[in-house]
Structure formats: structure tokens, C-alpha cells
C-alpha atoms as a PDB file:
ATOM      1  CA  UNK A   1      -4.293  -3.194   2.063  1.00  0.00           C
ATOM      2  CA  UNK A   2      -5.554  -2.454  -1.655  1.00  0.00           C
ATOM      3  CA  UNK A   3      -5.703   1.183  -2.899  1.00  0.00           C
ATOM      4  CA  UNK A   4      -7.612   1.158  -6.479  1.00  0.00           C
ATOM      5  CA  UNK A   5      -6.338   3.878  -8.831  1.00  0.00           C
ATOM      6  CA  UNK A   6      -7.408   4.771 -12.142  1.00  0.00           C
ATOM      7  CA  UNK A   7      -4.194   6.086 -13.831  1.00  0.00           C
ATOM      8  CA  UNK A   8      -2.338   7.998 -11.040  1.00  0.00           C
ATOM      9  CA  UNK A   9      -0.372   5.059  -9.544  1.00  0.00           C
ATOM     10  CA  UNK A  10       2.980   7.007  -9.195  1.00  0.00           C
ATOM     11  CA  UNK A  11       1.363  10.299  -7.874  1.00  0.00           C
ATOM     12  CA  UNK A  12      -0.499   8.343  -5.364  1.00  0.00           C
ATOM     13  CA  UNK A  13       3.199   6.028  -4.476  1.00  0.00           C
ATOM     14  CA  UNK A  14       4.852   9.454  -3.687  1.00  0.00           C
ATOM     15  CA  UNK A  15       2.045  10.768  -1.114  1.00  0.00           C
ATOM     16  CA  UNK A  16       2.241   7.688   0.387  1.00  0.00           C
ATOM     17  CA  UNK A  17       5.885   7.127   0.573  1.00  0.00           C
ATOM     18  CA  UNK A  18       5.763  10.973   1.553  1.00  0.00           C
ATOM     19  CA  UNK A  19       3.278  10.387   4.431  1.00  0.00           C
ATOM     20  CA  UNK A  20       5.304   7.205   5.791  1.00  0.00           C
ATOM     21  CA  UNK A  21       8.671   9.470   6.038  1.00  0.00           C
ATOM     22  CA  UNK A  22       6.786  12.210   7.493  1.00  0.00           C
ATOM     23  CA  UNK A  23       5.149   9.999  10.397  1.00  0.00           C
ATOM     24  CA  UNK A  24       7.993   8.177  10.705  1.00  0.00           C
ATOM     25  CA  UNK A  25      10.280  10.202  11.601  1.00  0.00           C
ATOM     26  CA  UNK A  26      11.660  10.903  14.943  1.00  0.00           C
ATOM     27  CA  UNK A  27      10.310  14.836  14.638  1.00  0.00           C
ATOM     28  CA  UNK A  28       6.309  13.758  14.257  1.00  0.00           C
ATOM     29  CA  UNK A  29       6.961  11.964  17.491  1.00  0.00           C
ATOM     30  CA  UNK A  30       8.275  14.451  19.102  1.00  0.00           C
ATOM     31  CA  UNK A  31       5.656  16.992  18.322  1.00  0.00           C
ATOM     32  CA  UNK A  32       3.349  14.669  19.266  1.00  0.00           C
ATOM     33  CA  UNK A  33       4.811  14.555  22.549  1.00  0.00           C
ATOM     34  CA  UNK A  34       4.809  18.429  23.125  1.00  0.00           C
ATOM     35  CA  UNK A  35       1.519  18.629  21.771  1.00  0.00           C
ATOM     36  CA  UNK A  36      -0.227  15.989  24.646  1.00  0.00           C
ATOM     37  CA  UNK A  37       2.503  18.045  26.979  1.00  0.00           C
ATOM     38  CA  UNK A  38       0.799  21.403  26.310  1.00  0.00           C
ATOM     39  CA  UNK A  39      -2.640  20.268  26.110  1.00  0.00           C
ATOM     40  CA  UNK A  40      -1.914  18.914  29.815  1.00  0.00           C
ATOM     41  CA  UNK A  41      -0.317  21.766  30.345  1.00  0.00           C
ATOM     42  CA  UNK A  42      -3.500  24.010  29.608  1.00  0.00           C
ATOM     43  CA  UNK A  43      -5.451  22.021  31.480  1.00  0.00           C
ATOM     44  CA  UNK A  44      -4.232  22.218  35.072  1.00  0.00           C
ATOM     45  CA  UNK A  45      -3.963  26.214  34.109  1.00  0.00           C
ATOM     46  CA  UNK A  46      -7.266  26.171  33.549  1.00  0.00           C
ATOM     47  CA  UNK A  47      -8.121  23.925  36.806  1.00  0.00           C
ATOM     48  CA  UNK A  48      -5.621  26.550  38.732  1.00  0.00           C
ATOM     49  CA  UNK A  49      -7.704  29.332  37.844  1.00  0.00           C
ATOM     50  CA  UNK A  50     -11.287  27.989  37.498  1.00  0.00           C
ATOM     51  CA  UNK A  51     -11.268  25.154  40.373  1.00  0.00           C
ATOM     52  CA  UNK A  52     -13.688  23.345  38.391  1.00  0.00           C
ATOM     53  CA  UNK A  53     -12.572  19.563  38.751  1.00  0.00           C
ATOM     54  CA  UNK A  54     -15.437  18.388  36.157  1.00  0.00           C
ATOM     55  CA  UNK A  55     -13.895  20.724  33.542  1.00  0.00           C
ATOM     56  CA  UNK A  56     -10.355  18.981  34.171  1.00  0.00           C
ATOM     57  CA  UNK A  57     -12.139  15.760  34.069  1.00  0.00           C
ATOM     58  CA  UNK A  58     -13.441  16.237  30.852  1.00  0.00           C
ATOM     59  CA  UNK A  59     -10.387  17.852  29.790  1.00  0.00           C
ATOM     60  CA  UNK A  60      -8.221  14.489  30.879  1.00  0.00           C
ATOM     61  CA  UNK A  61     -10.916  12.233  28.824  1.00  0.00           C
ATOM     62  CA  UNK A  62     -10.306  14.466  25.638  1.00  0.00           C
ATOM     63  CA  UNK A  63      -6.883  14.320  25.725  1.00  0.00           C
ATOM     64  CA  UNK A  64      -6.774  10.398  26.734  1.00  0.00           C
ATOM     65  CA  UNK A  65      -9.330   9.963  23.707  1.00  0.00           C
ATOM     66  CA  UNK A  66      -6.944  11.888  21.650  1.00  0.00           C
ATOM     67  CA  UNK A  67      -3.607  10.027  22.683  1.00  0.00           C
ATOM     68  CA  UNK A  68      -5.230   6.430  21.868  1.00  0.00           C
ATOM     69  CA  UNK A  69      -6.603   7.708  18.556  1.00  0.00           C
ATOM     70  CA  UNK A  70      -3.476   9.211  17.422  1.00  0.00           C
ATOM     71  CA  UNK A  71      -1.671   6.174  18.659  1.00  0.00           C
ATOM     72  CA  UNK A  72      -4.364   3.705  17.067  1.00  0.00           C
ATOM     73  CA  UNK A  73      -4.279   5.631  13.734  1.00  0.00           C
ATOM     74  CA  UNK A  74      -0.700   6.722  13.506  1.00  0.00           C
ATOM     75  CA  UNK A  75       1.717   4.013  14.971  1.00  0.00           C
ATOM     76  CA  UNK A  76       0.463   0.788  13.652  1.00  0.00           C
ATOM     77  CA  UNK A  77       1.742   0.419   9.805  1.00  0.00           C
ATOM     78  CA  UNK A  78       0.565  -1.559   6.972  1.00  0.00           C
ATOM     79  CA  UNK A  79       1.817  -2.411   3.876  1.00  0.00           C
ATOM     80  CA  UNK A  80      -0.012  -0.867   0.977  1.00  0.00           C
ATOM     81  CA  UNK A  81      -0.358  -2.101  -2.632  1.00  0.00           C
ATOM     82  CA  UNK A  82      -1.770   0.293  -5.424  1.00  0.00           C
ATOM     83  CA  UNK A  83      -3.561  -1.232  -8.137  1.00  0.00           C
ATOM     84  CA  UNK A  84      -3.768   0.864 -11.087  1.00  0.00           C
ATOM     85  CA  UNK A  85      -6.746   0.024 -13.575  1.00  0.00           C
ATOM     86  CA  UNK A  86      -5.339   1.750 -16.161  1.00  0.00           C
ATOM     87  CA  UNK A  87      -1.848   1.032 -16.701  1.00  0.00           C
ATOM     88  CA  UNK A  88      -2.357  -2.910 -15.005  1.00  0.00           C
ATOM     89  CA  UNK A  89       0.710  -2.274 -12.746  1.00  0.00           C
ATOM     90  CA  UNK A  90       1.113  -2.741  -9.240  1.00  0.00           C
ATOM     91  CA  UNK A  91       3.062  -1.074  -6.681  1.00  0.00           C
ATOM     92  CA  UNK A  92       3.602  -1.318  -3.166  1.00  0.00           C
ATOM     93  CA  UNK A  93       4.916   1.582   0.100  1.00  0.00           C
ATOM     94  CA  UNK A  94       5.324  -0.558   3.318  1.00  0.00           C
ATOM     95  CA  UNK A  95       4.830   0.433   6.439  1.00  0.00           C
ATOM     96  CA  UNK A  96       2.306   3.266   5.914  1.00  0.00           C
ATOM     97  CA  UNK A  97       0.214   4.484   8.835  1.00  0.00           C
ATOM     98  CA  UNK A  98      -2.476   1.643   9.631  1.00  0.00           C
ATOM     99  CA  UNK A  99      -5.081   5.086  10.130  1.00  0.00           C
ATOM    100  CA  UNK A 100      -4.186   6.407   6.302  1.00  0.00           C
ATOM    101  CA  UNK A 101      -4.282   2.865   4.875  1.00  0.00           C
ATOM    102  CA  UNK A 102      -7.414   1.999   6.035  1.00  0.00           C
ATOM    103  CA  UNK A 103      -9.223   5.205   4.901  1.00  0.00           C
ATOM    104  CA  UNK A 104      -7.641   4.694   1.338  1.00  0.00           C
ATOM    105  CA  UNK A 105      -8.474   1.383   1.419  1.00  0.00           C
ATOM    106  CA  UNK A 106     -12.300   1.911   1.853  1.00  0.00           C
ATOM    107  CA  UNK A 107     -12.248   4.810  -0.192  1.00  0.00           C
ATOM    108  CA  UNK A 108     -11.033   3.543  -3.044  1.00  0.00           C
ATOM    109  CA  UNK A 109     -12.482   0.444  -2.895  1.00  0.00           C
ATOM    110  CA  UNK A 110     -15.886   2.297  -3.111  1.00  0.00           C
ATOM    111  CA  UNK A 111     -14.868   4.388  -5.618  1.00  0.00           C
ATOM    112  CA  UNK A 112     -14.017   1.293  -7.699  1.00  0.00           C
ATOM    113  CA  UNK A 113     -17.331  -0.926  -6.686  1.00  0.00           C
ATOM    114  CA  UNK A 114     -19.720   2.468  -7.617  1.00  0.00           C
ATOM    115  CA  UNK A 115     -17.822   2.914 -10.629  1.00  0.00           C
ATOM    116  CA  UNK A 116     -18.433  -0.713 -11.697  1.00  0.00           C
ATOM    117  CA  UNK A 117     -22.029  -0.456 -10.812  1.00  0.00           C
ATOM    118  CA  UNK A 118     -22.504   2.609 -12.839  1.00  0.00           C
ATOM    119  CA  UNK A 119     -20.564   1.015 -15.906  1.00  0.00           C
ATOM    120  CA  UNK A 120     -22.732  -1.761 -15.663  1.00  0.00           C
ATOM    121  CA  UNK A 121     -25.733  -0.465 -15.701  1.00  0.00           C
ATOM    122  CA  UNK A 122     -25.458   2.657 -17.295  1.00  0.00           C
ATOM    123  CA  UNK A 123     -22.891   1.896 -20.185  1.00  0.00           C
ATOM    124  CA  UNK A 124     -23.417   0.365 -23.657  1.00  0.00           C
ATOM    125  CA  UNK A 125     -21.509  -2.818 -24.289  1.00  0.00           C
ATOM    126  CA  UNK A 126     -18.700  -1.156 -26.999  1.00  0.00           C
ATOM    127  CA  UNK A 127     -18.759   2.433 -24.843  1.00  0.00           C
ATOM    128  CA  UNK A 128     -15.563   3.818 -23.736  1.00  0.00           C
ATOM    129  CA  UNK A 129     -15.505   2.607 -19.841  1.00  0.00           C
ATOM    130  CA  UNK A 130     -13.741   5.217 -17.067  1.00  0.00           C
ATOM    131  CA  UNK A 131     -11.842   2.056 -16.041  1.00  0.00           C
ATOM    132  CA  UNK A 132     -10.311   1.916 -19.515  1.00  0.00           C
ATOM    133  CA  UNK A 133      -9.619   5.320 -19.838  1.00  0.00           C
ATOM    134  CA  UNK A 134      -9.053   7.272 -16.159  1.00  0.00           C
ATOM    135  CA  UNK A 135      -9.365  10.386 -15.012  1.00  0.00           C
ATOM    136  CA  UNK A 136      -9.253  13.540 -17.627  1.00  0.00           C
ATOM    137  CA  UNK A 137      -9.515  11.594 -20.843  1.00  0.00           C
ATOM    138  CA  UNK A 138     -11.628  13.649 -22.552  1.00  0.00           C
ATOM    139  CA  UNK A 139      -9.463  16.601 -22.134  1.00  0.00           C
ATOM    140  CA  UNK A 140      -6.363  14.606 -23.737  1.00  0.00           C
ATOM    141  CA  UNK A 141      -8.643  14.146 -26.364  1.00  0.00           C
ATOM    142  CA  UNK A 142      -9.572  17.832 -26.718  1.00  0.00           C
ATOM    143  CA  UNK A 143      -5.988  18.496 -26.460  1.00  0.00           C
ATOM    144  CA  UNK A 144      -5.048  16.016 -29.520  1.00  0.00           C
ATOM    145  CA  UNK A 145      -7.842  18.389 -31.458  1.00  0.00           C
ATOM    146  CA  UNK A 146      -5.962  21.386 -31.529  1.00  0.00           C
ATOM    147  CA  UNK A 147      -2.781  19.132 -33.767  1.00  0.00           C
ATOM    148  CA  UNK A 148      -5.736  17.974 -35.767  1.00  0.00           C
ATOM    149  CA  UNK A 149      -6.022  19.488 -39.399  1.00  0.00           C
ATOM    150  CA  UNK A 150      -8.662  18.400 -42.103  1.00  0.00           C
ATOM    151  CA  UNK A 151      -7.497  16.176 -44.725  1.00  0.00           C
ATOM    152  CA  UNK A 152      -9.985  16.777 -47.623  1.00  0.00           C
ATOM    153  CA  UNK A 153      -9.076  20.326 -48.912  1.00  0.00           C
ATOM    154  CA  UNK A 154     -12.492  21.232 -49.833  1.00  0.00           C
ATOM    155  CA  UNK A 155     -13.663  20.510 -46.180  1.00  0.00           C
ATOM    156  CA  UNK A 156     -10.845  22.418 -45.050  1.00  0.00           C
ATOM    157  CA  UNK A 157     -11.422  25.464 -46.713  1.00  0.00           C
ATOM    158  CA  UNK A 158     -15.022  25.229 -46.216  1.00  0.00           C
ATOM    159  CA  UNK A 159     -14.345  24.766 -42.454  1.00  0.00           C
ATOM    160  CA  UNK A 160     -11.350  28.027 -42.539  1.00  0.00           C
ATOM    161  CA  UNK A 161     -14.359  30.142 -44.200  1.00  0.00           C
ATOM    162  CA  UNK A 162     -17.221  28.938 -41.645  1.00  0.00           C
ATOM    163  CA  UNK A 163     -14.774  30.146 -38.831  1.00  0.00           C
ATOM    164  CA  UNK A 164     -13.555  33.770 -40.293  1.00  0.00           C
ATOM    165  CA  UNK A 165     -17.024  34.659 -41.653  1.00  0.00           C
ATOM    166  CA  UNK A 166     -20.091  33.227 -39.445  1.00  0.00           C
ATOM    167  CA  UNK A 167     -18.145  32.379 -35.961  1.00  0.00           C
ATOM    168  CA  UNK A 168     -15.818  35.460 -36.130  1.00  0.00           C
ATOM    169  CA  UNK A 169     -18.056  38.345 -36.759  1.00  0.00           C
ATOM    170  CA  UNK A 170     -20.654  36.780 -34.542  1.00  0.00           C
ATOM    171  CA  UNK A 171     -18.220  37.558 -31.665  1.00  0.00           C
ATOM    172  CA  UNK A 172     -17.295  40.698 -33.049  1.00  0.00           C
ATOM    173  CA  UNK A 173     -21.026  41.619 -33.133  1.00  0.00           C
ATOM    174  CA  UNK A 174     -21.415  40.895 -29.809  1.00  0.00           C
ATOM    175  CA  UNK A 175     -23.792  37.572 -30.982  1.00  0.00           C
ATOM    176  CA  UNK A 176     -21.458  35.113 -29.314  1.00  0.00           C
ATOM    177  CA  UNK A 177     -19.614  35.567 -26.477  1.00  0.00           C
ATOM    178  CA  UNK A 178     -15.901  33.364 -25.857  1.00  0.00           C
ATOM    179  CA  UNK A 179     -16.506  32.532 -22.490  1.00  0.00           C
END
């Protein structure tokens, strides 16, 4: 299955390689176990003091309804390749649970066919596209503003005297506040 990421391809690798190990391992099964166990459990303590046999009924058709959706969501595997859009590299975690797969899949998928629609037909032709640039772009760029100094020394100092005497005292007045 296809996961569509736009610049996070090793951040999303990790949770998924973290999520295989997790299900996979020999512990998840166990608590699975224990939990069905106690939930049974419960049940016939409830039917021993209650002696309702529709509320055990019901009881056994939750926890059957639980057991094949855990099963059906948990135990098959796929094998997962992320596309990122920004970087153009692929990746791939096998054997990821079928369940987690398949939500990413259609997730992201969306994700990626709204964001084309939205380019398409909201985005001039020369624009800077989210699918070029990702997630938090415009705060790299803010953050590449504060290394930025003024080349022209005239502009400089004109800019240096803008921000002591207009911006400043406007906050100091009380004009301006820096939230």
C-alpha cells in the first residue's frame, strides 16, 4: 500500500517500523489474550449476579465483534511504501498491520488528491505549490529572515531608525502591543 508524504518520509518510516515491532511482538499478543480473558471473565460475573442471559448474550456478541476486528485489523500485514513528494524518495516497512496500512493508505491518498485539486484550481501557474514545498515552509522562510541583513546602507539605517523610533516607542506607549 502507498502512503503519500509531503516531506516527513523518515518520521513517518519510524512510526511505522515502531508500530510493526510493537504489534509484533509476542507481548501485544499476549495482552490481547488477557484482555478477551477478562472481558469473558466480567461477563459470566455479571451473568452470576444479574441472571440476565440477554445481557451475556450481548456481552458474547461484543466481545466476538471485538476478537474478529482486532484479528482482521491487527494480524494480517502489508507491506507499505512511503512516497515522499518532496524529497522524490521512496521507502518501504514490511509487514505493517493490514488495519494501520489501510487507514494511511486512504488517508493520505486523500490528502494528496484534495491537495491536487486545490493546487489546480486555486493556484497561479508560477505559484509556490505545497507539493513543492511541504509542510512548515513558510516558517523556514521566516526563520532565514532573522540571518537576513540589508545590503544598501542607506536602507539599512533608514530601516534601524524606523524600528528604534516609530515601532519602539509605539510599544512603549502602549500603541502596539507584541503579542
Amino acid at each position: 500500500m502507498e502512503v503519500f508524504t509531503y516531506g516527513n518520509s523518515d518520521f513517518l518510516i519510524k512510526i511505522f517500523t515502531a508500530v510493526r515491532e510493537l504489534i509484533g511482538s509476542g507481548s501485544f499478543t499476549t495482552l490481547t489474550r488477557i484482555s478477551i480473558l477478562l472481558g469473558f471473565l466480567i461477563l459470566f460475573y455479571q451473568l452470576f449476579f444479574s441472571m440476565n442471559v440477554t445481557q451475556l448474550f450481548l456481552g458474547i456478541v461484543r466481545q466476538y465483534v471485538f476478537v474478529i476486528v482486532m484479528f482482521y485489523v491487527l494480524v494480517p500485514k502489508a507491506d507499505v511504501v512511503i512516497y515522499d513528494q518532496i524529497k522524490n524518495v521512496s521507502a518501504g516497512v514490511n509487514n505493517v498491520p493490514y488495519g494501520v496500512a489501510l487507514f494511511s493508505h486512504i488517508f493520505t491518498s486523500t490528502e494528496k488528491g484534495l491537495t491536487t485539486l486545490f493546487e489546480n484550481s486555486f493556484s497561479l501557474p508560477n505559484d509556490m505549490r505545497f507539493n513543492k514545498t511541504g509542510f512548515a515552509f513558510s516558517v523556514m522562510l521566516l526563520d532565514s529572515f532573522k540571518n537576513a541583513t540589508p545590503t544598501d546602507p542607506y536602507f539599512k539605517r533608514t530601516l534601524n531608525d524606523y524600528i528604534k523610533d516609530c515601532f519602539f516607542t509605539s510599544v512603549l506607549w502602549g500603541d502596539k502591543d507584541l503579542n
